[in-house]
Protein backbone atom coordinates (compact mmCIF):
# COMPACT_ATOMS: atom_id res chain seq x y z
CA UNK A 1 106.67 162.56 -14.80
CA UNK A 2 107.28 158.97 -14.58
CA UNK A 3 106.69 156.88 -11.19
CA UNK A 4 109.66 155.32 -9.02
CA UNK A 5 109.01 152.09 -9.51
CA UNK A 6 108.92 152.68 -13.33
CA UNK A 7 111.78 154.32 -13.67
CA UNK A 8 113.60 151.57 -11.49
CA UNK A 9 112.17 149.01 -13.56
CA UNK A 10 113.78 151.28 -16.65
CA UNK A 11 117.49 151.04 -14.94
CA UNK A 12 117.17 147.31 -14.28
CA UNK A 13 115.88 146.23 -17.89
CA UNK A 14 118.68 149.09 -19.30
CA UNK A 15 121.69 147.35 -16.98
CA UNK A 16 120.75 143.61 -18.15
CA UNK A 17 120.79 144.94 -21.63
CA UNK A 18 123.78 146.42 -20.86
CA UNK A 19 125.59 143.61 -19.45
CA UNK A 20 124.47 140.97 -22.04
CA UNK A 21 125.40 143.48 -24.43
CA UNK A 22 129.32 143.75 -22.39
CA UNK A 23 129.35 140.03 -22.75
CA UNK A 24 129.96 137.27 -25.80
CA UNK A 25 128.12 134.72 -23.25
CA UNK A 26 125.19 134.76 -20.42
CA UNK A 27 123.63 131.76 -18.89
CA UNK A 28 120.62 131.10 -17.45
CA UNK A 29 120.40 129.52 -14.21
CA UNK A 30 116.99 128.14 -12.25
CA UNK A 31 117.25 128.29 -8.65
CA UNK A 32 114.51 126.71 -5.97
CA UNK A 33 115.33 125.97 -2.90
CA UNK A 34 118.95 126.58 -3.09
CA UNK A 35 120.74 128.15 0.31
CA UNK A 36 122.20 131.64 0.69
CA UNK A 37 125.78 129.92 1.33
CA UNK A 38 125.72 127.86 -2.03
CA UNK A 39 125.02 130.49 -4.04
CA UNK A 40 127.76 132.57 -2.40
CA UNK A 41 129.88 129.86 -3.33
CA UNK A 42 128.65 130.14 -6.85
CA UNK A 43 129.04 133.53 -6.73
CA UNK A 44 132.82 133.63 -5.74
CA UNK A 45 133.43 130.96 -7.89
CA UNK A 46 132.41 132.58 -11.19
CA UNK A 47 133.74 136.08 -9.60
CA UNK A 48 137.02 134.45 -10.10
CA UNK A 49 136.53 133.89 -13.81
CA UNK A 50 135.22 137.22 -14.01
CA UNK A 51 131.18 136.53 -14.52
CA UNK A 52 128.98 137.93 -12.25
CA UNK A 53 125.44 136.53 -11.19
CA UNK A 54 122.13 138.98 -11.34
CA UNK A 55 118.96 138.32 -9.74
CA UNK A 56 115.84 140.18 -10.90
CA UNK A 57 112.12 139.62 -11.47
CA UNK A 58 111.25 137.65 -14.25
CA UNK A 59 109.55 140.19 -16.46
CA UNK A 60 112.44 142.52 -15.85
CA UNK A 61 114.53 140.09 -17.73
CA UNK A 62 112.12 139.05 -20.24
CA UNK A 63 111.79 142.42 -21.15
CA UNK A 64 115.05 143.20 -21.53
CA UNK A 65 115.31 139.99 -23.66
CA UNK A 66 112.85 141.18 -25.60
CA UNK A 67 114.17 144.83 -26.58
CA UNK A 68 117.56 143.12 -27.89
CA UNK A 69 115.27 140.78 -30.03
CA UNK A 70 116.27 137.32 -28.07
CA UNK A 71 112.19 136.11 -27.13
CA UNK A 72 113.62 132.32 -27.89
CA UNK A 73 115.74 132.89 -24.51
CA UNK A 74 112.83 134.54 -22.68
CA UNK A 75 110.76 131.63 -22.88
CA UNK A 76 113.01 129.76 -21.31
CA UNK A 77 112.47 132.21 -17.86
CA UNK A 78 110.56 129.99 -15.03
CA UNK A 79 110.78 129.89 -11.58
CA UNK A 80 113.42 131.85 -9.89
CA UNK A 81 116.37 132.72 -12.10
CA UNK A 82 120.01 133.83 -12.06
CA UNK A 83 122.28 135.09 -15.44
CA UNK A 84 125.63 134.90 -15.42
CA UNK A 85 127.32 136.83 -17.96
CA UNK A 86 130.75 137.97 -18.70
CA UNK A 87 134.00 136.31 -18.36
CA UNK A 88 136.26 135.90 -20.99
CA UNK A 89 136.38 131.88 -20.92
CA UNK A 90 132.49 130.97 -22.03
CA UNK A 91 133.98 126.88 -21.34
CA UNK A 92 134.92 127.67 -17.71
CA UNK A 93 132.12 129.54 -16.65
CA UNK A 94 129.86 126.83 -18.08
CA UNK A 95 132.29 124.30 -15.95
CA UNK A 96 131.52 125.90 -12.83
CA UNK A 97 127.50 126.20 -13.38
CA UNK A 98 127.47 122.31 -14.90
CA UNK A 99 129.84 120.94 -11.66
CA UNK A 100 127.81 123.72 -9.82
CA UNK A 101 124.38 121.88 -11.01
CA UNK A 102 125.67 118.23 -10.27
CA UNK A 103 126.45 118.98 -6.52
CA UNK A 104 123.23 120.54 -5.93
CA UNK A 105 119.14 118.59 -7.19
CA UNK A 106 118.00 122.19 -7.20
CA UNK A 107 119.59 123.98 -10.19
CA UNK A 108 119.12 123.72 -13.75
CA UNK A 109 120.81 125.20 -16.21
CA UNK A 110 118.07 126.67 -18.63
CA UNK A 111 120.25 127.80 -21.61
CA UNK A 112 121.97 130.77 -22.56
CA UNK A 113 123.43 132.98 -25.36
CA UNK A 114 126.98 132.77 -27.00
CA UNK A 115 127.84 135.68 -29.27
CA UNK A 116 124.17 136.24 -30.09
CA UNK A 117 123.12 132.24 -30.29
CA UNK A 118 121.06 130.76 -27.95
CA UNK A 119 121.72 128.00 -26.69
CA UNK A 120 119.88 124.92 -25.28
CA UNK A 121 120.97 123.07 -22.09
CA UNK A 122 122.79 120.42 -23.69
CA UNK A 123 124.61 123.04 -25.69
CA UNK A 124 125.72 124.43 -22.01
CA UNK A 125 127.05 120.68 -21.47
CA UNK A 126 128.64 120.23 -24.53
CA UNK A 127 130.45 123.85 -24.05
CA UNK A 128 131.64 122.67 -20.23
CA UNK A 129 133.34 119.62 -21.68
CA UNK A 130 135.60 121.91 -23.92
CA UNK A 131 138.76 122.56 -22.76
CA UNK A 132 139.79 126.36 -21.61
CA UNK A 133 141.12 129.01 -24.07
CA UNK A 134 144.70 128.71 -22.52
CA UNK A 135 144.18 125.13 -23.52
CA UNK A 136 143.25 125.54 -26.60
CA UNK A 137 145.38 127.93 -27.71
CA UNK A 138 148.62 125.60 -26.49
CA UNK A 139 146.52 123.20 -28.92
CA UNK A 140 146.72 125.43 -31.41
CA UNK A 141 150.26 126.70 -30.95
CA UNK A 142 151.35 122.84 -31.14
CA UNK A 143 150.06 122.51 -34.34
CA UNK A 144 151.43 125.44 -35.81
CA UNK A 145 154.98 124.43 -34.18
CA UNK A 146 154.70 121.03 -35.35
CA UNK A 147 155.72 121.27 -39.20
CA UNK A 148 158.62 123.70 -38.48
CA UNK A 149 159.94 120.78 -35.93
CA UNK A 150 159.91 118.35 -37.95
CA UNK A 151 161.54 120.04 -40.60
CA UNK A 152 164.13 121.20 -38.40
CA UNK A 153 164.42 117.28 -37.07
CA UNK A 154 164.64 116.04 -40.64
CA UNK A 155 167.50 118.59 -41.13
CA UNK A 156 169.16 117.56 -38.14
CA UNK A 157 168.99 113.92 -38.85
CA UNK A 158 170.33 114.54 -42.65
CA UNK A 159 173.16 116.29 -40.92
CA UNK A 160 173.87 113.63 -38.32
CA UNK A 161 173.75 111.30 -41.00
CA UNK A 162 176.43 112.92 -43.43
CA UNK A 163 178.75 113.46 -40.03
CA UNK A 164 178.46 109.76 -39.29
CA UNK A 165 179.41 108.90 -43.08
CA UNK A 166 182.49 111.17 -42.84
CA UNK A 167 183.71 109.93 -39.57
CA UNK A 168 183.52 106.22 -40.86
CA UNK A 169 185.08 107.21 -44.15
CA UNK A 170 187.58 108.60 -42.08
CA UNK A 171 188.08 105.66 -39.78
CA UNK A 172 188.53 103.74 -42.89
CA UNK A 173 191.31 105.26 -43.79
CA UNK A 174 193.21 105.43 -40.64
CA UNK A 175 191.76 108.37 -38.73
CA UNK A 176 190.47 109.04 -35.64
């Protein structure tokens, strides 16, 4: 028969695995000495992108790390520490935690995972400076657009080009 406190330690390691495994991206945040009300504010903040924020003991989340085969993120586990996972937009949530991180001398961004990679904390930089998948996917949506307007614009113009010839042929000759 197992004890309590094993078997509660066996639900929190299963529901980290569980939501890195829900997620393409988790972060991990280090947090001394930060206030109940700013992490509320984090907190609402990334609720509204859809992540979510867990706090647990260390070696909760280290083993959980460690039974999905990611040790390289475990070591980076000091102090106390959030993750943030989920959310569809990995470059927004990273937004909020690096703008997050600026405002505040007692946060650091320790890494995180995207779709299985780890990644360091100037990876987590370079991913907040992207733009967002709405913007990105205009981007992309211009580019594919692009060709088919300037084809239609070179049609136009070869059309507006044979009217004007025809109208001055025509005025010419004594038409309107």
């Amino acid at each position: 028969m197992k004890k309590v406190g094993q078997s509660y330690r066996e639900n929190l390691v299963n529901q980290v695995k569980k939501g890195v495994a829900e997620s393409d991206n988790m972060f991990l945040l280090s947090y001394s000495r930060v206030s109940g009300l700013q992490m509320n504010d984090l907190r609402k903040d990334l609720k509204k992108k859809g992540a979510r924020v867990c706090v647990t003991k260390n070696s909760v989340v280290r083993l959980a790390l460690k039974e999905i085969q990611q040790e390289g993120l475990s070591e980076k586990i000091s102090g106390q520490t959030a993750l943030i996972w989920g959310g569809t937009d990995s470059a927004e949530v990273s937004k909020i935690l690096i703008n997050f991180v600026k405002d505040s001398e007692h946060l650091i961004v320790q890494g995180g995972l995207l779709q299985g990679r780890v990644l360091q904390r100037d990876d987590v930089k370079k991913l907040s400076e992207l733009p967002s998948r709405e913007v990105l996917l205009a981007m992309l949506l211009g580019v594919i657009q692009s060709p088919l307007t300037r084809l239609a614009g070179a049609l136009n113009a070869k059309t507006r080009e044979l009217l004007s010839i025809l109208k001055q042929l025509s005025e010419k000759k004594g038409g309107n």
